[in-house]
C-alpha atoms as a PDB file:
ATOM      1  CA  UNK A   1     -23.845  62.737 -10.957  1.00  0.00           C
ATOM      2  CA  UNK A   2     -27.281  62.756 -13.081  1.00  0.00           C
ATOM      3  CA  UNK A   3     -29.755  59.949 -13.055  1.00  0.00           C
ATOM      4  CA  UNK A   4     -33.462  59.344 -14.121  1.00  0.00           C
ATOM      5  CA  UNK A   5     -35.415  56.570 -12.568  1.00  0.00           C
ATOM      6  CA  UNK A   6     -37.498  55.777 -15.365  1.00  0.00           C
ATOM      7  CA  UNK A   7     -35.340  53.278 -17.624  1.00  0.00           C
ATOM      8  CA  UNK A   8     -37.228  53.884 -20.969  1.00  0.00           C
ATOM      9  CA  UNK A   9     -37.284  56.432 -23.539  1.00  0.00           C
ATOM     10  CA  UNK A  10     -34.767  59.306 -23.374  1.00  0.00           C
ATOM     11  CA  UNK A  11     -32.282  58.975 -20.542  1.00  0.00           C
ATOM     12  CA  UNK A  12     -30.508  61.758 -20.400  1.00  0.00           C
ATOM     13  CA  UNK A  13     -29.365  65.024 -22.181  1.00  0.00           C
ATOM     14  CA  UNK A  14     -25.362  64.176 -22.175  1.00  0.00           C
ATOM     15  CA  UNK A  15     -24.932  67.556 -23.193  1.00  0.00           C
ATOM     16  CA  UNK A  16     -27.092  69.261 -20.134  1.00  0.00           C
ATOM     17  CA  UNK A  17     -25.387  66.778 -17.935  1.00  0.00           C
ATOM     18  CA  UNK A  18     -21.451  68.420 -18.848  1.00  0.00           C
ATOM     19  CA  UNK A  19     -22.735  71.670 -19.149  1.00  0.00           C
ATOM     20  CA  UNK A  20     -24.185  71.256 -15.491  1.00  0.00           C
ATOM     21  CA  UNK A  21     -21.388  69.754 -14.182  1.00  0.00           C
ATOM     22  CA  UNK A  22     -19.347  71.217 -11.409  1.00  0.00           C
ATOM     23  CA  UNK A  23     -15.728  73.309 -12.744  1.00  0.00           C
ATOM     24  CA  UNK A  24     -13.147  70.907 -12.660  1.00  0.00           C
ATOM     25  CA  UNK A  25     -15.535  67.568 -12.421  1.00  0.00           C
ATOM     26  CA  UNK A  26     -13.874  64.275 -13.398  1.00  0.00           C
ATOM     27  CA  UNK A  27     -14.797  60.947 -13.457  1.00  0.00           C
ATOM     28  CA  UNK A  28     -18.376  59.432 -14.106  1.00  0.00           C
ATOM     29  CA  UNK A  29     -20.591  62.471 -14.842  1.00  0.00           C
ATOM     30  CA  UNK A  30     -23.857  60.366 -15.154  1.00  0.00           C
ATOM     31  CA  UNK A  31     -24.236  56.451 -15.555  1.00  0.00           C
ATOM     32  CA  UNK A  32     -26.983  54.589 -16.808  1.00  0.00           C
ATOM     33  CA  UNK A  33     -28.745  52.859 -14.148  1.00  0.00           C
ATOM     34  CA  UNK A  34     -32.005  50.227 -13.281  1.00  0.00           C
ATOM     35  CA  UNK A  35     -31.795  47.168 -11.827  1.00  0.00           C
ATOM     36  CA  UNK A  36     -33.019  45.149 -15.029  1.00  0.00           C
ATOM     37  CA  UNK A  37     -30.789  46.689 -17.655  1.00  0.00           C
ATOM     38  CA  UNK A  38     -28.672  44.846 -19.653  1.00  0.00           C
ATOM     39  CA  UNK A  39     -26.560  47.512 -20.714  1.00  0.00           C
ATOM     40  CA  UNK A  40     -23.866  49.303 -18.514  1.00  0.00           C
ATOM     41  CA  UNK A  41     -22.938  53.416 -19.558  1.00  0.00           C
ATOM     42  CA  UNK A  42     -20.786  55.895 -18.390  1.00  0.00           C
ATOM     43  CA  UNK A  43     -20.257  59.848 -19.545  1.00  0.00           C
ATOM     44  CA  UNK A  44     -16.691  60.293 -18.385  1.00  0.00           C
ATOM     45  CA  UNK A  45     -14.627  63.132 -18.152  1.00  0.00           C
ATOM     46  CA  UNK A  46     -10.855  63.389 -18.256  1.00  0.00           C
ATOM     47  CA  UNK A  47      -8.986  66.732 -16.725  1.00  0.00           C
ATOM     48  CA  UNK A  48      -6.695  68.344 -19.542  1.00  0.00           C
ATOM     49  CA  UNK A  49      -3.744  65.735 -20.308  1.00  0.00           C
ATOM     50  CA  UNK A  50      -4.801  63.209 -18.036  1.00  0.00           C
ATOM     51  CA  UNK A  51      -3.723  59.591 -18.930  1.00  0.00           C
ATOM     52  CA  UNK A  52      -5.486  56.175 -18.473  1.00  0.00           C
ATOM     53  CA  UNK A  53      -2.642  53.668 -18.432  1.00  0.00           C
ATOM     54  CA  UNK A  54      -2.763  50.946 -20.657  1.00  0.00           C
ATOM     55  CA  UNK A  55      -4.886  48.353 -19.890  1.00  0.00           C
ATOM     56  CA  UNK A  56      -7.242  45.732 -21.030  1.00  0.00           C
ATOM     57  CA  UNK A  57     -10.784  44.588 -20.351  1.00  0.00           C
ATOM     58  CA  UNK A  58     -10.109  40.899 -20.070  1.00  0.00           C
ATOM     59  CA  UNK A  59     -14.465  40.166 -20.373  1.00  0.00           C
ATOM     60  CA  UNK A  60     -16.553  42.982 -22.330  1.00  0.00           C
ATOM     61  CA  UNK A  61     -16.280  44.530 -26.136  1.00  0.00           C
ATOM     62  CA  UNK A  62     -16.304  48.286 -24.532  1.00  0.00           C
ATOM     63  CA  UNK A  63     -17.985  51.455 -27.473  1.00  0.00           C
ATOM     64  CA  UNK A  64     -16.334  54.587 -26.180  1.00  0.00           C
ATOM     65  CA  UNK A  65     -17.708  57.144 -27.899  1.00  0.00           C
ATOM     66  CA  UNK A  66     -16.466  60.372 -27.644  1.00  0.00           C
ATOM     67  CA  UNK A  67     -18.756  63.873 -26.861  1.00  0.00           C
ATOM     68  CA  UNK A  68     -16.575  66.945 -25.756  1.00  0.00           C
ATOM     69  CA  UNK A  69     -13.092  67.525 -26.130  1.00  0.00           C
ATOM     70  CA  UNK A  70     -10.460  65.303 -28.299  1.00  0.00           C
ATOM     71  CA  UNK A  71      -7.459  63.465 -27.047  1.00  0.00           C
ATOM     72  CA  UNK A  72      -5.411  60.144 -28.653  1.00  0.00           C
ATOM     73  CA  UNK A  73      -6.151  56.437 -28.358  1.00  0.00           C
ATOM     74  CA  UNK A  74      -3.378  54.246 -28.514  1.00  0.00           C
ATOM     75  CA  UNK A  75      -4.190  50.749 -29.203  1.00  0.00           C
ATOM     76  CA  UNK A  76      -2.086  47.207 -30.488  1.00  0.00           C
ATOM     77  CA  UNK A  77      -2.383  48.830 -33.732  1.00  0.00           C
ATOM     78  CA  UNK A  78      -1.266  52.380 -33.489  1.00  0.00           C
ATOM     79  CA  UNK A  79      -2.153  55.268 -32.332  1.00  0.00           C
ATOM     80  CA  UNK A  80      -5.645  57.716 -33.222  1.00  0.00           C
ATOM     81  CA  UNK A  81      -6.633  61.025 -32.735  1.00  0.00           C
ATOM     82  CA  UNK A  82     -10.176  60.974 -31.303  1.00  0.00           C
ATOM     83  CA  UNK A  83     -12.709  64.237 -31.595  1.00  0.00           C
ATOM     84  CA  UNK A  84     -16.306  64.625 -30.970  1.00  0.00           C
ATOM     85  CA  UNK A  85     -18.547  62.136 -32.341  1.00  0.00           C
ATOM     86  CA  UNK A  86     -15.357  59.622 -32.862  1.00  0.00           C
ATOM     87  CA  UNK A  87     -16.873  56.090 -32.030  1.00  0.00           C
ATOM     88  CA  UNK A  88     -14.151  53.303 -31.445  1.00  0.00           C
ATOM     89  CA  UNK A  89     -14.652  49.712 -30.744  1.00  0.00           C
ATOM     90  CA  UNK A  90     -12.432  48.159 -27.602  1.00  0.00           C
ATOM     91  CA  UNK A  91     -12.955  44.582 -28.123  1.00  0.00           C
ATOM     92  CA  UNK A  92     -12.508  42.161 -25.143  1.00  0.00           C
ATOM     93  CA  UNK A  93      -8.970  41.500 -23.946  1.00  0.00           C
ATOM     94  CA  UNK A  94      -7.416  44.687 -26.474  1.00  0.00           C
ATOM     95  CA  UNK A  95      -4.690  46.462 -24.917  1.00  0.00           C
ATOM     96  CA  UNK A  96      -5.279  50.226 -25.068  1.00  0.00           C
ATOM     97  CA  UNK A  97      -4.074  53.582 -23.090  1.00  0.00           C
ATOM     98  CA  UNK A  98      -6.431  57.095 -23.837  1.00  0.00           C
ATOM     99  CA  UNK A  99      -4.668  60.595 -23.328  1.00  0.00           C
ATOM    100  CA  UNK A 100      -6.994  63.508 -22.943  1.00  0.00           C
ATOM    101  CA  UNK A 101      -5.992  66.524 -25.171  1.00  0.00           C
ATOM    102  CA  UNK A 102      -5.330  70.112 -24.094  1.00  0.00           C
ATOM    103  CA  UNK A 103      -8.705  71.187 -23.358  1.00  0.00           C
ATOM    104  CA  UNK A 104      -9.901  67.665 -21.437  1.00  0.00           C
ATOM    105  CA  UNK A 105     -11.997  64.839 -23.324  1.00  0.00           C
ATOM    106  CA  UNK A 106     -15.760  63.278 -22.437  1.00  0.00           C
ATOM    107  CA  UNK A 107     -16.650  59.868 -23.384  1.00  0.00           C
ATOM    108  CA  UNK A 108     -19.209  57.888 -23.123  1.00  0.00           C
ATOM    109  CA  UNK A 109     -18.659  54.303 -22.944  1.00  0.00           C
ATOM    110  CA  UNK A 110     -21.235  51.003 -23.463  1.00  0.00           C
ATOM    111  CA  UNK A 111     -21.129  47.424 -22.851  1.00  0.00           C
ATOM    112  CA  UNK A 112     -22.790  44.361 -21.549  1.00  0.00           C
ATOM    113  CA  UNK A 113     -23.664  44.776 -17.982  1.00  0.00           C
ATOM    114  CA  UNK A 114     -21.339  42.824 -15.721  1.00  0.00           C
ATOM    115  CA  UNK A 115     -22.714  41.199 -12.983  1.00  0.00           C
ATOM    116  CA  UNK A 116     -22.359  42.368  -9.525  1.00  0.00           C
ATOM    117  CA  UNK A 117     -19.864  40.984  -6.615  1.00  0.00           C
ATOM    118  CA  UNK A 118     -21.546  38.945  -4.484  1.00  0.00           C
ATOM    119  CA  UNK A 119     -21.052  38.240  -1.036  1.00  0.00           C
ATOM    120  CA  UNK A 120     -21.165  34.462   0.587  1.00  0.00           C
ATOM    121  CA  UNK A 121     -19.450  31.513   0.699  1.00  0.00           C
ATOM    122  CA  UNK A 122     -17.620  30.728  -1.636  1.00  0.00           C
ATOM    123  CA  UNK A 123     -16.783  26.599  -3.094  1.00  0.00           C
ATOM    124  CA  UNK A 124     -15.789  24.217  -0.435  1.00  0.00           C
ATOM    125  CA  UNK A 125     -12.234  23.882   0.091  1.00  0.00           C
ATOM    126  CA  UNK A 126     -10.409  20.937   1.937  1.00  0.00           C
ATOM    127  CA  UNK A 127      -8.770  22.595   5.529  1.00  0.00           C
ATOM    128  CA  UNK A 128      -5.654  20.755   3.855  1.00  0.00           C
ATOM    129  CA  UNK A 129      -5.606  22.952   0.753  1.00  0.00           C
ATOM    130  CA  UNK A 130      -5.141  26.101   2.628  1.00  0.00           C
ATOM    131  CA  UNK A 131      -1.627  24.218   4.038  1.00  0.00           C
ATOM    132  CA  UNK A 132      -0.700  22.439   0.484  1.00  0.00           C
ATOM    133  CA  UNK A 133      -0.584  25.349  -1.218  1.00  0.00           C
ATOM    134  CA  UNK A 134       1.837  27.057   1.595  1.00  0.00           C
ATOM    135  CA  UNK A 135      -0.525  29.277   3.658  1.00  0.00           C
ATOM    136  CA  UNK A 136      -2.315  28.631   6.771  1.00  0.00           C
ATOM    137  CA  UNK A 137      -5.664  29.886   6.229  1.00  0.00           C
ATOM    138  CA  UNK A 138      -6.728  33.250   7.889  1.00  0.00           C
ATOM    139  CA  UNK A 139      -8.433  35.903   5.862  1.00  0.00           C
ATOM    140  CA  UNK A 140      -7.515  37.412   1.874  1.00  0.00           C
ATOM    141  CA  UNK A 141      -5.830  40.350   1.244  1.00  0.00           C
ATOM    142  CA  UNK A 142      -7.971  43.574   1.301  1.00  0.00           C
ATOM    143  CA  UNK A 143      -8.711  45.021  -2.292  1.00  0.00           C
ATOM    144  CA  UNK A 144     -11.336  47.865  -1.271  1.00  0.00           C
ATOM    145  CA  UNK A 145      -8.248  50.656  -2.237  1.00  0.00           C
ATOM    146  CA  UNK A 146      -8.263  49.100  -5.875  1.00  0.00           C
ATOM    147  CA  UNK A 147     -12.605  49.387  -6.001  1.00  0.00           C
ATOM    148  CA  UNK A 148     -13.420  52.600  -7.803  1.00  0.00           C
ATOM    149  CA  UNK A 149     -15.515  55.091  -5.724  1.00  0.00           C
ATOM    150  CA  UNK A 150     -18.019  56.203  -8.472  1.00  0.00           C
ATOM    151  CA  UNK A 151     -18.178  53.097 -10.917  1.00  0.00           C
ATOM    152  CA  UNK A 152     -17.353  49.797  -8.451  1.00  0.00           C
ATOM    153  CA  UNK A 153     -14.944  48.600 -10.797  1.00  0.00           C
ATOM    154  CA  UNK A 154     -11.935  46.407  -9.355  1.00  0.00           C
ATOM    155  CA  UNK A 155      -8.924  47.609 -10.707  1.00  0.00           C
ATOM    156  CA  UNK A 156      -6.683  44.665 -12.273  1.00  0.00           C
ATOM    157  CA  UNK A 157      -3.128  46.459 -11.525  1.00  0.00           C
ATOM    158  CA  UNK A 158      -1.994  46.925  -8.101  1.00  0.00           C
ATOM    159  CA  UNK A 159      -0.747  49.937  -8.864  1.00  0.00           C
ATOM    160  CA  UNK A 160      -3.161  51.619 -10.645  1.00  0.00           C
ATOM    161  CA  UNK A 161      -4.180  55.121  -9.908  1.00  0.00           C
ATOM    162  CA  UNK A 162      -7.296  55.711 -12.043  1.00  0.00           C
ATOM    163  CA  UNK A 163      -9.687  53.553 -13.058  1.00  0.00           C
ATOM    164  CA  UNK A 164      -9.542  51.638 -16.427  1.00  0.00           C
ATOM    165  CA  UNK A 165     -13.176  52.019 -16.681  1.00  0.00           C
ATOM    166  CA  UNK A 166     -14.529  55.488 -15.803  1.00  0.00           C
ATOM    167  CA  UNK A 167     -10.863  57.565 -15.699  1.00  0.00           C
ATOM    168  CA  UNK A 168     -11.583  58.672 -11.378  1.00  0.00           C
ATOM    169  CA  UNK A 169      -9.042  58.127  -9.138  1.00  0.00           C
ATOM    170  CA  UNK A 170      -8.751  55.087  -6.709  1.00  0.00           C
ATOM    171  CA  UNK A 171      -8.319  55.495  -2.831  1.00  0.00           C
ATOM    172  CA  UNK A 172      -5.419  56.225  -1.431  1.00  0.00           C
END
């Protein structure tokens, strides 16, 4: 994956960064990063005929724009054939599923940055809620085989295989 540390100016030559990319590299290919950006990228690539599932971004208006290949979007409203330089909208809470072509597809997709998970406690509870609502206590249910590996993002399906947001596959 390609980065540059200095967050101004020109980031990144997208078409350097798939060019240099390993044979057979999927997933997040480079990612805009910087601690005090507002903005959250990603150049993806999908193998030949892979499939993102449908799915919806419940929080964030998502701008995939695609910059190699061509493959198929199929939204609420239909299906469309996406080439290079086809820019499409995902607004917030849209279903939508995206099929690589024949030859594989790049993307690059942009939205608001969303905030990081944090880690501490979390609102105060009564002990009596934990037995009201039929449990005992003890600890939640592990969720680290839905977290991406190369973009963080919590898959919303349990059994989702790739991720909604960058097209890699999820752990085991």
């Amino acid at each position: 994956m390609t980065t540059l540390p200095d967050p101004t100016g020109v980031l990144a030559d997208l078409d350097a960064v798939i060019a240099n990319a390993p044979e057979g590299a999927t997933g997040a290919l480079w990612r805009l990063t910087g601690a005090a950006r507002g903005l959250d990228a990603n150049l993806v690539r999908l193998r030949p005929d892979a499939v993102i599932a449908e799915h919806a971004e419940p929080v964030l208006d998502v701008l995939l724009v695609v910059v190699d290949g061509a493959g198929r979007i199929d939204t609420e409203d239909g299906s469309h054939r996406l080439r290079p330089h086809s820019a499409v909208l995902l607004a917030r809470g849209a279903r939508r599923s995206l099929t690589a072509g024949p030859q594989g597809m790049t993307y690059l997709t942009v939205h608001t940055r969303r905030p990081g998970l944090g880690i501490g406690a979390g609102p105060a509870a009564s002990p009596a809620a934990g037995l009201r609502a039929g449990g005992g206590g003890g600890e939640s249910a592990c969720l680290l085989h839905r977290v991406c590996p190369d973009c963080g993002r919590l898959a919303t399906g349990s059994d989702a295989r790739y991720c909604s947001r960058c097209g890699a596959g999820l752990p085991g």
